[in-house]
N, C-alpha and C. Protein backbone atom coordinates (compact mmCIF):
# COMPACT_ATOMS: atom_id res chain seq x y z
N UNK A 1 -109.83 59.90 -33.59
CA UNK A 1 -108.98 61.03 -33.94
C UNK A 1 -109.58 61.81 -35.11
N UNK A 2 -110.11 60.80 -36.19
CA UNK A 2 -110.53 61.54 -37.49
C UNK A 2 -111.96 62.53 -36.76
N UNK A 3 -112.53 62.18 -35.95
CA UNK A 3 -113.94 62.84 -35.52
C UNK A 3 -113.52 64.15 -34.73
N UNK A 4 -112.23 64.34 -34.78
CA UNK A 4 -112.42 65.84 -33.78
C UNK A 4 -111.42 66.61 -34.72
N UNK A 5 -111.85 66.03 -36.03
CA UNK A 5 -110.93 67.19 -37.27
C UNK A 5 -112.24 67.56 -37.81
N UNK A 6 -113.60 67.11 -37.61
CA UNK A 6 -114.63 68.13 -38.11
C UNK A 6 -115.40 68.47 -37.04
N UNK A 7 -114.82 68.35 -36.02
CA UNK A 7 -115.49 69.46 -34.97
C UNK A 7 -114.71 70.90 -34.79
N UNK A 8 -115.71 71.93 -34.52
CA UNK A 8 -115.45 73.31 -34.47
C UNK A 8 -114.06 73.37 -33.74
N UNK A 9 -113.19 74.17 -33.98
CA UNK A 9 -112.22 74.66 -33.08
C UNK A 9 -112.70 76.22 -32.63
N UNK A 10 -113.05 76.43 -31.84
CA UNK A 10 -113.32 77.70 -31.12
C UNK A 10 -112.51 78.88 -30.46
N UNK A 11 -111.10 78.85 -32.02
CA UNK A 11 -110.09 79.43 -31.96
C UNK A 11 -110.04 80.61 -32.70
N UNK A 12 -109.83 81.97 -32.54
CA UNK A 12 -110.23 82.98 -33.89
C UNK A 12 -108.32 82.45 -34.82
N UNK A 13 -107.57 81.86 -34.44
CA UNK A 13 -106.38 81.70 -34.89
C UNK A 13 -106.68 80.33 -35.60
N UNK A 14 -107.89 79.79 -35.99
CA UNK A 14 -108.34 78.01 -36.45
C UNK A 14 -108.53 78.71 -37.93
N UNK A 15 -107.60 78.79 -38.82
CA UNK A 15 -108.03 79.03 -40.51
C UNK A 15 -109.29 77.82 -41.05
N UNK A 16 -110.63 78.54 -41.54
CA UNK A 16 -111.52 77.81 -42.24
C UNK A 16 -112.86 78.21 -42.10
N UNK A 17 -113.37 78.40 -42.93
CA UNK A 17 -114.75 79.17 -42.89
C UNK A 17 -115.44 78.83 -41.50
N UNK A 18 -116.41 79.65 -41.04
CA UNK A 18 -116.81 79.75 -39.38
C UNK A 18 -118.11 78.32 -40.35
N UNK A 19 -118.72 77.70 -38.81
CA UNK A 19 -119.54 77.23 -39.39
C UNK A 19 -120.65 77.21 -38.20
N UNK A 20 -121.82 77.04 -38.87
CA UNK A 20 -123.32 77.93 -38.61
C UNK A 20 -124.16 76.93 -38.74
N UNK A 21 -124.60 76.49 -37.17
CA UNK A 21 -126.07 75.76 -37.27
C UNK A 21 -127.19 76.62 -36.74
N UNK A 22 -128.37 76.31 -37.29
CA UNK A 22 -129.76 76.54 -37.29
C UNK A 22 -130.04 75.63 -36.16
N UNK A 23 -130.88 75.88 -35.17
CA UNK A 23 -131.51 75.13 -34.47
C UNK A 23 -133.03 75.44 -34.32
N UNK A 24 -133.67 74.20 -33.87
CA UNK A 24 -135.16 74.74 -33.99
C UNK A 24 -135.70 73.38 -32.75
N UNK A 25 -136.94 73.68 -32.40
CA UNK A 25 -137.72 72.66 -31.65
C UNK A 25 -137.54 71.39 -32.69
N UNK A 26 -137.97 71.25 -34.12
CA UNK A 26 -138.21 70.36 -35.02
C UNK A 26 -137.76 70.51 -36.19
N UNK A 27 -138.02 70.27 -36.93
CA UNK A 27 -136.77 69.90 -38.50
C UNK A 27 -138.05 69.91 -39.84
N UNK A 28 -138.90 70.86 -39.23
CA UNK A 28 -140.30 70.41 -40.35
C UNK A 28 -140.29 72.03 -41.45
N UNK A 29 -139.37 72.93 -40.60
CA UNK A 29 -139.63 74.38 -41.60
C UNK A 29 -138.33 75.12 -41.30
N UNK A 30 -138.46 76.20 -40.22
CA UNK A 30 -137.32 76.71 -40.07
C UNK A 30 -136.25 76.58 -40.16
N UNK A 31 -135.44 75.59 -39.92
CA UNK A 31 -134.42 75.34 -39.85
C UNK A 31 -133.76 74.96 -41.32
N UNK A 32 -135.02 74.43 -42.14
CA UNK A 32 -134.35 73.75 -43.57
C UNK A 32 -134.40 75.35 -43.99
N UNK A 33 -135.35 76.18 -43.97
CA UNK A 33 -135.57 77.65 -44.91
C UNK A 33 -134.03 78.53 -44.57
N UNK A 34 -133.91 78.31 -43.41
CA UNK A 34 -132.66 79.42 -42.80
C UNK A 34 -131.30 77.99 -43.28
N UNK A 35 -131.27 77.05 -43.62
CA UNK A 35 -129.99 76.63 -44.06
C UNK A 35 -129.92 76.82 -45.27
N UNK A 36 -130.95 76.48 -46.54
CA UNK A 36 -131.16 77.06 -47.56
C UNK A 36 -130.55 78.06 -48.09
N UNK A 37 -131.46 79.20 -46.96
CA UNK A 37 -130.85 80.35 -47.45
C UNK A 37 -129.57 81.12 -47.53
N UNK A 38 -128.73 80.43 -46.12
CA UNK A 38 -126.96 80.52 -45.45
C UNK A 38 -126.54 79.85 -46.88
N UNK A 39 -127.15 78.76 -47.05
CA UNK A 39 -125.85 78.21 -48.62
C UNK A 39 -125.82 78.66 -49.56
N UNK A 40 -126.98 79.29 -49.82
CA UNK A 40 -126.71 80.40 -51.36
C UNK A 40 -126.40 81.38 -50.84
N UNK A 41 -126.79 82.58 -50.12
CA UNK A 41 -126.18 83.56 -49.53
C UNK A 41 -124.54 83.89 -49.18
N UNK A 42 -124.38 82.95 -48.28
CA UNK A 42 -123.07 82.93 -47.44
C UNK A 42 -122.22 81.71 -48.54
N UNK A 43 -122.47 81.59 -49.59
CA UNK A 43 -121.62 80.74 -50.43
C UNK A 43 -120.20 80.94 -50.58
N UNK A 44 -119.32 80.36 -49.82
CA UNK A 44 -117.61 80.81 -49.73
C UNK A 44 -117.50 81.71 -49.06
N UNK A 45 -118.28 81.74 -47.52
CA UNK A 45 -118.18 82.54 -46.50
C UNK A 45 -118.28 81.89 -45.29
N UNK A 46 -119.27 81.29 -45.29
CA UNK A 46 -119.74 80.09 -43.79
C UNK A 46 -120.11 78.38 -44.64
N UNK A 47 -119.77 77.29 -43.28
CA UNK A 47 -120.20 76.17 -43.82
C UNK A 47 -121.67 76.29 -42.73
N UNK A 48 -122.57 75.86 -43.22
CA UNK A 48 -124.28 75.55 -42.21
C UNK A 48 -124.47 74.66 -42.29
N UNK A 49 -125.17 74.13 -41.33
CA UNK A 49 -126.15 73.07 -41.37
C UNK A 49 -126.84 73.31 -40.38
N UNK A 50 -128.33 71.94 -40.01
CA UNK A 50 -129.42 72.61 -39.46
C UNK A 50 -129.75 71.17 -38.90
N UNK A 51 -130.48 71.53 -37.59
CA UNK A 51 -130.67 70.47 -37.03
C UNK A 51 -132.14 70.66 -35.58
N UNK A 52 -132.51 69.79 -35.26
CA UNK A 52 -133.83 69.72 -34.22
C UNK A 52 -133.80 68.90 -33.06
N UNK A 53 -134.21 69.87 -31.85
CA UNK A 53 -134.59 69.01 -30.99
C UNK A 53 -135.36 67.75 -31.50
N UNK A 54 -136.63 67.85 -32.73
CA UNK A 54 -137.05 66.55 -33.25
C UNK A 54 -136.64 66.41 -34.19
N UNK A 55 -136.49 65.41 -34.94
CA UNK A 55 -136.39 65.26 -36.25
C UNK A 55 -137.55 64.61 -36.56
N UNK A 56 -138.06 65.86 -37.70
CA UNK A 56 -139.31 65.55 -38.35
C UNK A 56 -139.72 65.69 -39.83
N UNK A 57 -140.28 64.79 -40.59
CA UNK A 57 -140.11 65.82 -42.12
C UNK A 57 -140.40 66.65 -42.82
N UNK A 58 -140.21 67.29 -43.38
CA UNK A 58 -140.60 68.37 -44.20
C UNK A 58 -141.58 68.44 -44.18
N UNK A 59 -142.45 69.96 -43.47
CA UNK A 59 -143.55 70.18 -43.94
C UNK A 59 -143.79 70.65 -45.41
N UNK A 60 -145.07 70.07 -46.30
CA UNK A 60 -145.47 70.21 -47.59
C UNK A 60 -145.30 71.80 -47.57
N UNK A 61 -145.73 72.08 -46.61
CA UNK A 61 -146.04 73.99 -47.00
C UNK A 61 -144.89 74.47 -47.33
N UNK A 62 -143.78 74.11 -46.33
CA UNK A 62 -142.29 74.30 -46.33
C UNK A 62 -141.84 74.45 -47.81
N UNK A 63 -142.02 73.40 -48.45
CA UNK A 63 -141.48 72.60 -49.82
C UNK A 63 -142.15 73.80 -50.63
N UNK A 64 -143.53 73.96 -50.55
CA UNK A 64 -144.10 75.00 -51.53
C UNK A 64 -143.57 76.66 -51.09
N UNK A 65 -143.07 76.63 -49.91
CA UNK A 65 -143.00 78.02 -50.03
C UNK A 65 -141.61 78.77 -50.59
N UNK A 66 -140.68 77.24 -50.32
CA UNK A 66 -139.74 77.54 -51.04
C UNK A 66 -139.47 77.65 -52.32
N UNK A 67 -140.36 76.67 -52.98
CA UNK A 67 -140.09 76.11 -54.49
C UNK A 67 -140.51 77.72 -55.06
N UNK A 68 -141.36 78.44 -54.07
CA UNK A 68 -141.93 79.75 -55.07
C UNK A 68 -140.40 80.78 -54.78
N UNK A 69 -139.67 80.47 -54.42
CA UNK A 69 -138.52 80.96 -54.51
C UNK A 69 -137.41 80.38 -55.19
N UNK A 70 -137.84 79.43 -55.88
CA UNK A 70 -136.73 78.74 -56.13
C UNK A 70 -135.59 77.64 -55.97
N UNK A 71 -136.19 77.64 -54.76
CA UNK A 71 -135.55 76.27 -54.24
C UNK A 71 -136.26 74.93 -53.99
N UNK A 72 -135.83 73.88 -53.83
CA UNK A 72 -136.03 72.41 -54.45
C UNK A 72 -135.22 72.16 -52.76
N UNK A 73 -136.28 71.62 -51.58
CA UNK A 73 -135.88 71.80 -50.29
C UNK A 73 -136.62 69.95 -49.92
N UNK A 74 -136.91 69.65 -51.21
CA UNK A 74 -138.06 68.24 -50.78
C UNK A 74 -136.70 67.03 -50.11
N UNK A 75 -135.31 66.69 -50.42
CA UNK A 75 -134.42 66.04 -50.21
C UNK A 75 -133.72 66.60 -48.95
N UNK A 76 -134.05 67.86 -48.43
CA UNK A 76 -133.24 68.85 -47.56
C UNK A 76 -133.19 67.58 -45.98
N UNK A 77 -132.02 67.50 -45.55
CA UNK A 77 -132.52 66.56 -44.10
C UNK A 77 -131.65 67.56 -43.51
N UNK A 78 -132.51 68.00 -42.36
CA UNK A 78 -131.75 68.47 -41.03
C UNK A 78 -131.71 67.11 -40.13
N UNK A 79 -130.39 67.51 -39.38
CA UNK A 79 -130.06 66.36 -38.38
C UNK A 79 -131.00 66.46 -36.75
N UNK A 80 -130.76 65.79 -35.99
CA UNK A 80 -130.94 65.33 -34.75
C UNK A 80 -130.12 66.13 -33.81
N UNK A 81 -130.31 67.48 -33.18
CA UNK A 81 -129.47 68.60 -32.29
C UNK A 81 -128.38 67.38 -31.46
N UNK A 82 -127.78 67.30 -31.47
CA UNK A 82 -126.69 66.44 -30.65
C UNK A 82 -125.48 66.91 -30.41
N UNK A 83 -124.81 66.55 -29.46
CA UNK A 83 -123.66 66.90 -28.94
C UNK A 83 -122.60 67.00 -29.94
N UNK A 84 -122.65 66.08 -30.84
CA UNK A 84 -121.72 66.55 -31.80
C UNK A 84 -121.86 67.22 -32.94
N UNK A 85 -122.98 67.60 -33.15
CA UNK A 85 -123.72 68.52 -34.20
C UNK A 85 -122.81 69.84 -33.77
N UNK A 86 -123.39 70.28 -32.34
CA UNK A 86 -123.50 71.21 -31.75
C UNK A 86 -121.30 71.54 -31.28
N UNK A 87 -121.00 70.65 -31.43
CA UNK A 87 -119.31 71.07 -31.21
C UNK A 87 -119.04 71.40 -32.71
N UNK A 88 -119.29 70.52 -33.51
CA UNK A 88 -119.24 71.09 -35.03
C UNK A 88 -119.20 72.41 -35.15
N UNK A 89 -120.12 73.53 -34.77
CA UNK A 89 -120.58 74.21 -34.95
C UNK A 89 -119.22 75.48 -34.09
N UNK A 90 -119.35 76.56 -34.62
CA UNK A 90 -119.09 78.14 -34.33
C UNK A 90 -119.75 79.05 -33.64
N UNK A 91 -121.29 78.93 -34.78
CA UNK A 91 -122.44 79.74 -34.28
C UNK A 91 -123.78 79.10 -34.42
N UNK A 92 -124.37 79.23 -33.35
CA UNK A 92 -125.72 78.30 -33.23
C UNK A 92 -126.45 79.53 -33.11
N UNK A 93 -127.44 79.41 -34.10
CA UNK A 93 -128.88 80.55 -34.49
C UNK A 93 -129.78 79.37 -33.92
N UNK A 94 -130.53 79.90 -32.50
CA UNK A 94 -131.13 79.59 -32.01
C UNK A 94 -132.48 79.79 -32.61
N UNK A 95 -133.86 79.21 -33.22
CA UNK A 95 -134.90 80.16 -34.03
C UNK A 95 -136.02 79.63 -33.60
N UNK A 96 -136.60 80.25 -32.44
CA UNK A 96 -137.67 80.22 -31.95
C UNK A 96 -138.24 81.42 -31.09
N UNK A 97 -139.32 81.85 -30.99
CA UNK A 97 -139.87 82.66 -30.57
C UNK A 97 -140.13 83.00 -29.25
N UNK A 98 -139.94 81.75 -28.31
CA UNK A 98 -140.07 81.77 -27.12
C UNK A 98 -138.64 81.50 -26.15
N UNK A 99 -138.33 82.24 -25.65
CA UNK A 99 -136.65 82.42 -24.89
C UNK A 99 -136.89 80.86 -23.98
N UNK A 100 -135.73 80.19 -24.42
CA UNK A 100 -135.76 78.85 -23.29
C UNK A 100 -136.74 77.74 -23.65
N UNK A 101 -137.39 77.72 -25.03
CA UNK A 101 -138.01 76.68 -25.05
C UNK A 101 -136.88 75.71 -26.15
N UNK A 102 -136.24 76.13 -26.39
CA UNK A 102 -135.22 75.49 -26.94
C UNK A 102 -133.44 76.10 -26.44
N UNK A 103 -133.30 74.98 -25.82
CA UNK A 103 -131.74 75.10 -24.93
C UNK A 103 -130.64 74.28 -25.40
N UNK A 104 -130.31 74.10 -26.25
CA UNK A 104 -129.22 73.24 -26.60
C UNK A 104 -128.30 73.74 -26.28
N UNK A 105 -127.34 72.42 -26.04
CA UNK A 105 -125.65 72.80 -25.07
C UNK A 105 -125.06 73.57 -26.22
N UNK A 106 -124.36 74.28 -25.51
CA UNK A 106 -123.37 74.91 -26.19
C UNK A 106 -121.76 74.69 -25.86
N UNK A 107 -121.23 75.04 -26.86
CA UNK A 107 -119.77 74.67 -26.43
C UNK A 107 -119.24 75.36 -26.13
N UNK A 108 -117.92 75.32 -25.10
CA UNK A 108 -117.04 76.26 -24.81
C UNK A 108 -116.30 76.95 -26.30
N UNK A 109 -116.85 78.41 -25.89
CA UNK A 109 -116.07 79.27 -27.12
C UNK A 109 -117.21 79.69 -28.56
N UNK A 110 -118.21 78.64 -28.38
CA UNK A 110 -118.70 78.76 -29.50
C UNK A 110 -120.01 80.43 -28.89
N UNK A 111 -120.83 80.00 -30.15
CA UNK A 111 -121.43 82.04 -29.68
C UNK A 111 -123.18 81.11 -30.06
N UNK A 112 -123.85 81.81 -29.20
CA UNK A 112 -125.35 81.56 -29.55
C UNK A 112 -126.21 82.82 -29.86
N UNK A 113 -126.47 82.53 -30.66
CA UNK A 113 -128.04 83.95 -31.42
C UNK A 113 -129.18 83.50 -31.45
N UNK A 114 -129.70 84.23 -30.91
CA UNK A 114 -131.33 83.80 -30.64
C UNK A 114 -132.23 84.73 -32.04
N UNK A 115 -132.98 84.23 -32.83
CA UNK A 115 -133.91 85.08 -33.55
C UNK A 115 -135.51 84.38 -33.23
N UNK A 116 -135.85 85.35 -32.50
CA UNK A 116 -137.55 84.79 -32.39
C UNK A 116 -138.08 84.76 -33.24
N UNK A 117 -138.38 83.83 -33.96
CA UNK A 117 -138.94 83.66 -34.96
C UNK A 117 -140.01 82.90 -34.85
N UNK A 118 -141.61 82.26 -34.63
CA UNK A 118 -142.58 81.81 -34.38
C UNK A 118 -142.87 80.49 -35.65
N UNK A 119 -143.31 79.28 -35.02
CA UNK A 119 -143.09 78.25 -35.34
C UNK A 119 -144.45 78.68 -36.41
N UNK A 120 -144.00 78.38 -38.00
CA UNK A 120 -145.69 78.72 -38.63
C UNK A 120 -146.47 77.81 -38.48
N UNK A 121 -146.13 76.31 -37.92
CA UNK A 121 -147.36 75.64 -37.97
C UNK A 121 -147.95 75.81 -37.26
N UNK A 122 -147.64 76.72 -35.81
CA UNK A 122 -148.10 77.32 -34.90
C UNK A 122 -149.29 78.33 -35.23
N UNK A 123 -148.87 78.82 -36.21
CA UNK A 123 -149.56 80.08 -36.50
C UNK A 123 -150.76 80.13 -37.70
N UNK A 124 -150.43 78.77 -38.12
CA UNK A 124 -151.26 78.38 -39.62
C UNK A 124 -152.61 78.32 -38.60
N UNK A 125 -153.76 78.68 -39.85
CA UNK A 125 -155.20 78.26 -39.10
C UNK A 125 -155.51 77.10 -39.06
N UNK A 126 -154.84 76.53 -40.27
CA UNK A 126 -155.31 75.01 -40.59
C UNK A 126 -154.44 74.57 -41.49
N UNK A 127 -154.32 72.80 -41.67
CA UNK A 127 -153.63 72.66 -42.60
C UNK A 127 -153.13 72.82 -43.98
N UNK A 128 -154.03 73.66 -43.91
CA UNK A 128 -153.71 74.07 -45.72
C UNK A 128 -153.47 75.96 -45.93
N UNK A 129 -153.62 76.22 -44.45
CA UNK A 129 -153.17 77.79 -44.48
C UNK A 129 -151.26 77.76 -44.93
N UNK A 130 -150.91 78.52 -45.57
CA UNK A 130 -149.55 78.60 -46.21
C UNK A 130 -149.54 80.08 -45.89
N UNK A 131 -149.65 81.09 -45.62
CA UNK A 131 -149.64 82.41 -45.09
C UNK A 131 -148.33 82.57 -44.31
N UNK A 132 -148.86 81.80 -43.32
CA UNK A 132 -147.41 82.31 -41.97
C UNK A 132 -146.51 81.43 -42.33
N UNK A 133 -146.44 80.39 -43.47
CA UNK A 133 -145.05 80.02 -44.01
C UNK A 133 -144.41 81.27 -44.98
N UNK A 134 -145.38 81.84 -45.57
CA UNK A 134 -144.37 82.90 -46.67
C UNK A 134 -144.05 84.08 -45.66
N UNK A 135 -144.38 84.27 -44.65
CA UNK A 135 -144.23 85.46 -43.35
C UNK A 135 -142.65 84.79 -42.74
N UNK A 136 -142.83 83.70 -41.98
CA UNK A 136 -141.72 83.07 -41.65
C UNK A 136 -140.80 82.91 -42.16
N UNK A 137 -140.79 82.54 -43.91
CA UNK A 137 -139.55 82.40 -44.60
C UNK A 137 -139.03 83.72 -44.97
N UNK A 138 -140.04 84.39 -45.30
CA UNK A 138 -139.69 86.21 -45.73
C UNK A 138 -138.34 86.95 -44.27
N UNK A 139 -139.48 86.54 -43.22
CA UNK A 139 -138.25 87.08 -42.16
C UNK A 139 -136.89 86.15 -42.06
N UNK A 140 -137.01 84.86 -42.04
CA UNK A 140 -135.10 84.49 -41.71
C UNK A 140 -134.72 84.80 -43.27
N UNK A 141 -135.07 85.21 -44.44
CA UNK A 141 -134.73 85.76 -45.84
C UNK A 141 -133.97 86.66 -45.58
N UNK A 142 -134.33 87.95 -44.66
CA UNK A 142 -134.25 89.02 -44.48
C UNK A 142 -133.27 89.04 -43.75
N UNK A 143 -132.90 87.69 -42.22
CA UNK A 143 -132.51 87.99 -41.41
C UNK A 143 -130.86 87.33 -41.38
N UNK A 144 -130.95 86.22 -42.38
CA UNK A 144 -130.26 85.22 -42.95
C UNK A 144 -129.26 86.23 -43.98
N UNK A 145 -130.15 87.66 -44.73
CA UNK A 145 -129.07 88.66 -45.37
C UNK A 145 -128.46 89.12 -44.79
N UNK A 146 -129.11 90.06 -43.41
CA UNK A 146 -128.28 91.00 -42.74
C UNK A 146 -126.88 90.22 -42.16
N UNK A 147 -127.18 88.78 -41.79
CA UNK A 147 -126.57 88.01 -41.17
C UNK A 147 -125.31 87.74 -41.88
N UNK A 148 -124.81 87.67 -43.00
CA UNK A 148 -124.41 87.66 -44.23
C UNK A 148 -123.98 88.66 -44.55
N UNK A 149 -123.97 90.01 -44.41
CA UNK A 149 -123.63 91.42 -44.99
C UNK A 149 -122.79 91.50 -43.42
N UNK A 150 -123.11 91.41 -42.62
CA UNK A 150 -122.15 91.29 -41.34
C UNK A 150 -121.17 90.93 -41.06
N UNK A 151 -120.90 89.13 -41.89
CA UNK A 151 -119.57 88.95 -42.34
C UNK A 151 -118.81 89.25 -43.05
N UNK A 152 -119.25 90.18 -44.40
CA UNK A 152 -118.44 90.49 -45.60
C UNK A 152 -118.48 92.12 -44.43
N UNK A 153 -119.29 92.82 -43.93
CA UNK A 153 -118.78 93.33 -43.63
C UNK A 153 -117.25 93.51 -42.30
N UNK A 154 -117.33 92.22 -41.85
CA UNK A 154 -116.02 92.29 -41.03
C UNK A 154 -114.95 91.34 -42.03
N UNK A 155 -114.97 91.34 -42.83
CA UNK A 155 -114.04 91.04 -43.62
C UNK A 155 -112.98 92.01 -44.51
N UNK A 156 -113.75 93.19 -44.47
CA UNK A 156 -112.76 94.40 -45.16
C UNK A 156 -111.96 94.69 -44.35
């Protein structure tokens, strides 16, 4: 009984902040940068969390590209995409670049957003390229605001 008082109700009449998972193929960048950024951003607006088809750890680049922003992401754990992650949830930000390479169930009622966003380890030349991590985090930065100005704006 206690386990389906923190799953989503997919009611617009359910009083309590909407709540917002990140999804990704893996749990090594995206997903920690775009929850990051929902909890300072959307602070007393949305609850987030973030989770992976894998669970994997933190890429180093990850950790550095944040820390040059300010954030301290080395303790950050995204979960394991699961069925009950995923009822938890309101809105699932789908964040990958390729349509359908990541499909997680969705729940009745809940809403899915896709942002193509390209995996940087994908895109790094090598392991020590950090480039398409400050590209990657710059865009869900950007995309993670508008995302955020959308709710305060349906809030007036």
């Amino acid at each position: 009984m206690s386990q389906s008082v923190n799953k989503g109700s997919h009611s617009a009449n359910y009083r309590r902040l909407p709540r917002v998972l990140f999804v990704a193929e893996s749990t090594k960048a995206r997903t920690v940068m775009a929850e990051t950024y929902l909890r300072e951003m959307g602070q007393g607006l949305v609850e987030t969390q973030s989770a992976g088809l894998e669970r994997l750890p933190i890429d180093q680049r990850t950790i550095r590209v944040m820390s040059e922003e300010g954030f301290d992401v080395r303790d950050s754990s995204s979960q394991l995409a699961s069925r009950d992650i995923m009822e938890w949830a309101d809105i699932i930000i789908v964040l990958c670049a390729m349509p359908g390479r990541v499909s997680p169930w969705i729940p009745d009622g809940g809403i899915r957003k896709d942002w193509p966003i390209e995996n940087p380890e994908r895109l790094a030349a090598d392991n020590e390229d950090i480039e398409p991590y400050r590209v990657v985090r710059d865009n869900i930065k950007r995309r993670v605001q508008q995302f955020v100005n959308a709710i305060k704006l349906s809030k007036r």
